[in-house]
C-alpha atoms as a PDB file:
ATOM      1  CA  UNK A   1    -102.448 -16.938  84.873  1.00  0.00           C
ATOM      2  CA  UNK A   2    -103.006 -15.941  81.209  1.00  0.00           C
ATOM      3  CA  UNK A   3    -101.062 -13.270  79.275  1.00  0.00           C
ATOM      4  CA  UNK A   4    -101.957 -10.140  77.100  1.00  0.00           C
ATOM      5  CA  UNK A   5     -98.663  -8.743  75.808  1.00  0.00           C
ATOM      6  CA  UNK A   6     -99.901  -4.580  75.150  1.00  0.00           C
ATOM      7  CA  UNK A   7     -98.210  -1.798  73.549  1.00  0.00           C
ATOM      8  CA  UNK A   8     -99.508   1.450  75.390  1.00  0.00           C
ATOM      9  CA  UNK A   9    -101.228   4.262  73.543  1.00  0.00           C
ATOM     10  CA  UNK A  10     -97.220   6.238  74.295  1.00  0.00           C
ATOM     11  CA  UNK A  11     -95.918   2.975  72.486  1.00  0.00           C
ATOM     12  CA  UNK A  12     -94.620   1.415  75.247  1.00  0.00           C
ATOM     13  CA  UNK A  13     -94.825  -2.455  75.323  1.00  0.00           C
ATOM     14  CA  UNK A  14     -96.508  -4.335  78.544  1.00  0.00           C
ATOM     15  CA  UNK A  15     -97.202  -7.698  79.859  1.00  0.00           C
ATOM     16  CA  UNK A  16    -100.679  -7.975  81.749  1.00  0.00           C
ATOM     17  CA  UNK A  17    -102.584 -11.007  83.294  1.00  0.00           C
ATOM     18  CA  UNK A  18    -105.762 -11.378  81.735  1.00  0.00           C
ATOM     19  CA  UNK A  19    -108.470 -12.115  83.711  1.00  0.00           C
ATOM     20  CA  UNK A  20    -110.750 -15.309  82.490  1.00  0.00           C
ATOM     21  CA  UNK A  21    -114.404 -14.891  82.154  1.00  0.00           C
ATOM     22  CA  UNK A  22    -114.198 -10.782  82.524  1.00  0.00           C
ATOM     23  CA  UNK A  23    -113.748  -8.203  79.402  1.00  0.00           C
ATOM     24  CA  UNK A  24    -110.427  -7.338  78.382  1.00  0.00           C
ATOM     25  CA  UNK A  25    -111.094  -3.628  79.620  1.00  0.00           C
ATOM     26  CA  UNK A  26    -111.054  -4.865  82.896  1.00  0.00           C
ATOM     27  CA  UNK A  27    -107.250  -6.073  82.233  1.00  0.00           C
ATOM     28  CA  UNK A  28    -106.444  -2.469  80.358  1.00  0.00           C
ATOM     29  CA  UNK A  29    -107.850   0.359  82.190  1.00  0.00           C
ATOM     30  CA  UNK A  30    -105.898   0.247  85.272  1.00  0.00           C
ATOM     31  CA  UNK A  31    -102.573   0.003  83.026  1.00  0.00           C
ATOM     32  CA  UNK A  32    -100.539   3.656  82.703  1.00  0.00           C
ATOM     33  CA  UNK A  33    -101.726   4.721  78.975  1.00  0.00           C
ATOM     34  CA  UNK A  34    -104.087   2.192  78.606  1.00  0.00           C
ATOM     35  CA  UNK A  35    -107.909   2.758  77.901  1.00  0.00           C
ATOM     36  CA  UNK A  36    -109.902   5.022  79.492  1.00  0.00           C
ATOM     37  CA  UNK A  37    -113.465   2.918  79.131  1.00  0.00           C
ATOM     38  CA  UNK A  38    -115.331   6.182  80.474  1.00  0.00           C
ATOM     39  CA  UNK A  39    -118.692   4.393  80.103  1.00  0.00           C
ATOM     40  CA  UNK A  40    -117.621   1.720  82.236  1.00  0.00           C
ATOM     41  CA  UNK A  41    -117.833  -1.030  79.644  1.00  0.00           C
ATOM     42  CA  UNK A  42    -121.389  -0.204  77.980  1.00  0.00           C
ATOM     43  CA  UNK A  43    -120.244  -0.261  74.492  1.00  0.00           C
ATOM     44  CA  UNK A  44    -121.430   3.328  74.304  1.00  0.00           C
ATOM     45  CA  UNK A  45    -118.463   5.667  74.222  1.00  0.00           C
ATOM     46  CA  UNK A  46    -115.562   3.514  72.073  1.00  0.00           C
ATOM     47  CA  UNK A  47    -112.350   5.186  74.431  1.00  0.00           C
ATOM     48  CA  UNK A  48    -111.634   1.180  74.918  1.00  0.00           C
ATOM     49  CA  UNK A  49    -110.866   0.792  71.266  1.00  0.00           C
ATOM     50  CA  UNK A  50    -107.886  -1.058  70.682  1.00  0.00           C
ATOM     51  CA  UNK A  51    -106.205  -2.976  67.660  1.00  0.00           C
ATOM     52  CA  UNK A  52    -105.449  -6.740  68.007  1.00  0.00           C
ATOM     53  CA  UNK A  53    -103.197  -8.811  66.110  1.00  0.00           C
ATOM     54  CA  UNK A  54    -103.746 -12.240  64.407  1.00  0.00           C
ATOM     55  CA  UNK A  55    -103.952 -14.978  65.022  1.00  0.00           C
ATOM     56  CA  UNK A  56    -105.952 -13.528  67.894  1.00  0.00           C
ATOM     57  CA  UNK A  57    -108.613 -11.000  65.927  1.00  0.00           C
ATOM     58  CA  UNK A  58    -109.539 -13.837  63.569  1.00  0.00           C
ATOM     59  CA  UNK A  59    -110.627 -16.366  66.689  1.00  0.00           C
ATOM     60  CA  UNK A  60    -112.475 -13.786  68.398  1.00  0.00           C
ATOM     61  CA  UNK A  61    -116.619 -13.497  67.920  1.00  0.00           C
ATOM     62  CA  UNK A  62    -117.984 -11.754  65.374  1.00  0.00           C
ATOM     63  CA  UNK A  63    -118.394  -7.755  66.429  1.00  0.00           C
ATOM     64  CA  UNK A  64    -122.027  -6.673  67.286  1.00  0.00           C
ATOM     65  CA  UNK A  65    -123.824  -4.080  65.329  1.00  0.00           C
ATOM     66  CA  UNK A  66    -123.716  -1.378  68.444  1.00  0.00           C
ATOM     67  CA  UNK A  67    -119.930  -2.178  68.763  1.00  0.00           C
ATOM     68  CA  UNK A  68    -119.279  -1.739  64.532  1.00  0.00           C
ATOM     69  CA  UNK A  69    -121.016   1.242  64.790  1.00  0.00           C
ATOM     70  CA  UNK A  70    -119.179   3.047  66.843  1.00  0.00           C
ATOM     71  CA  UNK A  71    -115.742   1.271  65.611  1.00  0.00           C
ATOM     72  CA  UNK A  72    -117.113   2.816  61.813  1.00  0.00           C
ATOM     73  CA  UNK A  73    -116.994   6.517  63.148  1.00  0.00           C
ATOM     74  CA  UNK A  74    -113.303   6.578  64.394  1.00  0.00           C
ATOM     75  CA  UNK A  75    -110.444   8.141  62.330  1.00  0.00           C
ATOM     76  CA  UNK A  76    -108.091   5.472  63.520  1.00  0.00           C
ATOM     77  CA  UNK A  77    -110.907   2.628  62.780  1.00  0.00           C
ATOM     78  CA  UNK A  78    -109.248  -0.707  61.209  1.00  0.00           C
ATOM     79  CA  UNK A  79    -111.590  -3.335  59.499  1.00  0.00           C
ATOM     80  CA  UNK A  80    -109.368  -6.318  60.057  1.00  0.00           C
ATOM     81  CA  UNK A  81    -108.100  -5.645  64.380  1.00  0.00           C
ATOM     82  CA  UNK A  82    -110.186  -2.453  65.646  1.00  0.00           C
ATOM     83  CA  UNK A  83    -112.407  -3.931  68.504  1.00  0.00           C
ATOM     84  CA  UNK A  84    -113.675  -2.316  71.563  1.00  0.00           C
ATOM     85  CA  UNK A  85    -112.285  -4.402  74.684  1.00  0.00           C
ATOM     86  CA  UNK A  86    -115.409  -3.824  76.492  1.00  0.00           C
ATOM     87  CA  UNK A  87    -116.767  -5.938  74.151  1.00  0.00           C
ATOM     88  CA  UNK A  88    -114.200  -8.869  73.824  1.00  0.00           C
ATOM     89  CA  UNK A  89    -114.259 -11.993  76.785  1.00  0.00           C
ATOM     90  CA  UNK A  90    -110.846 -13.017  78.023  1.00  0.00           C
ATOM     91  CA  UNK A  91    -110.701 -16.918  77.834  1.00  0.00           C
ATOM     92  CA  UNK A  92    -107.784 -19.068  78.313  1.00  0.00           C
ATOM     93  CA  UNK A  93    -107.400 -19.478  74.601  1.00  0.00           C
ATOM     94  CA  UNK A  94    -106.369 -16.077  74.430  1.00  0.00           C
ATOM     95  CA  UNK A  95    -103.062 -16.426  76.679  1.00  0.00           C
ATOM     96  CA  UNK A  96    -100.653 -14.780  75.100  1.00  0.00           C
ATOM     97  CA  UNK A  97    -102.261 -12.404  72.956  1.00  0.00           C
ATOM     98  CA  UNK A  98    -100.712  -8.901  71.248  1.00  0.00           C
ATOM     99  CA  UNK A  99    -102.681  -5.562  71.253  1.00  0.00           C
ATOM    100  CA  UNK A 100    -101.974  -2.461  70.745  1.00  0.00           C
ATOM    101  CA  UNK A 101    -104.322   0.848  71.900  1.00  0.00           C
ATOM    102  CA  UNK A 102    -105.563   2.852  69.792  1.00  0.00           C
ATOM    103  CA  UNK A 103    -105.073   6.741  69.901  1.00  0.00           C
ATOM    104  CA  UNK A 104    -107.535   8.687  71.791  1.00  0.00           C
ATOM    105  CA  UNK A 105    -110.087  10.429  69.896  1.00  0.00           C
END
């Protein structure tokens, strides 16, 4: 099964399976310090934000307007890895990927 290699939101590093075909929320929520995703994956609250590293953030799809939106009014918001995970498909190309959660807000 895939990878996604995580650092916590208490800094703490973690190895997860990712889970093909489903969000990458799905993976993170049920980690300890991982996101919270209180609206269940709507893009409407941005508590799954989270920061990934390249080569990853570069092969992902482009971020919708709802999901920039929301990205835009965070403190911790970071043009080139902030994405929500709610937002973001786990595929087999991503095995192996880094991310790091951002700080609640």
């Amino acid at each position: 099964m895939p990878i996604i290699n995580v650092i916590d939101s208490e800094g703490e590093e973690h190895t997860v399976e990712g889970q093909v075909g489903l969000s990458l929320m799905e993976s993170l929520r049920d980690l300890d310090n991982g996101v919270l995703a209180l609206c269940g994956g709507m893009c409407s609250c941005a508590t799954c934000h989270c920061y990934i590293e390249e080569p990853w953030a570069s092969t992902l799809e482009e971020r919708q307007d709802d999901e920039l939106e929301l990205l835009e009014d965070l403190e911790s918001f970071r043009d080139d890895q902030s994405r929500l995970s709610c937002q973001v498909e786990f595929t087999e190309d991503l095995d192996g990927m880094r991310l790091e959660i951002a700080p609640d807000e």
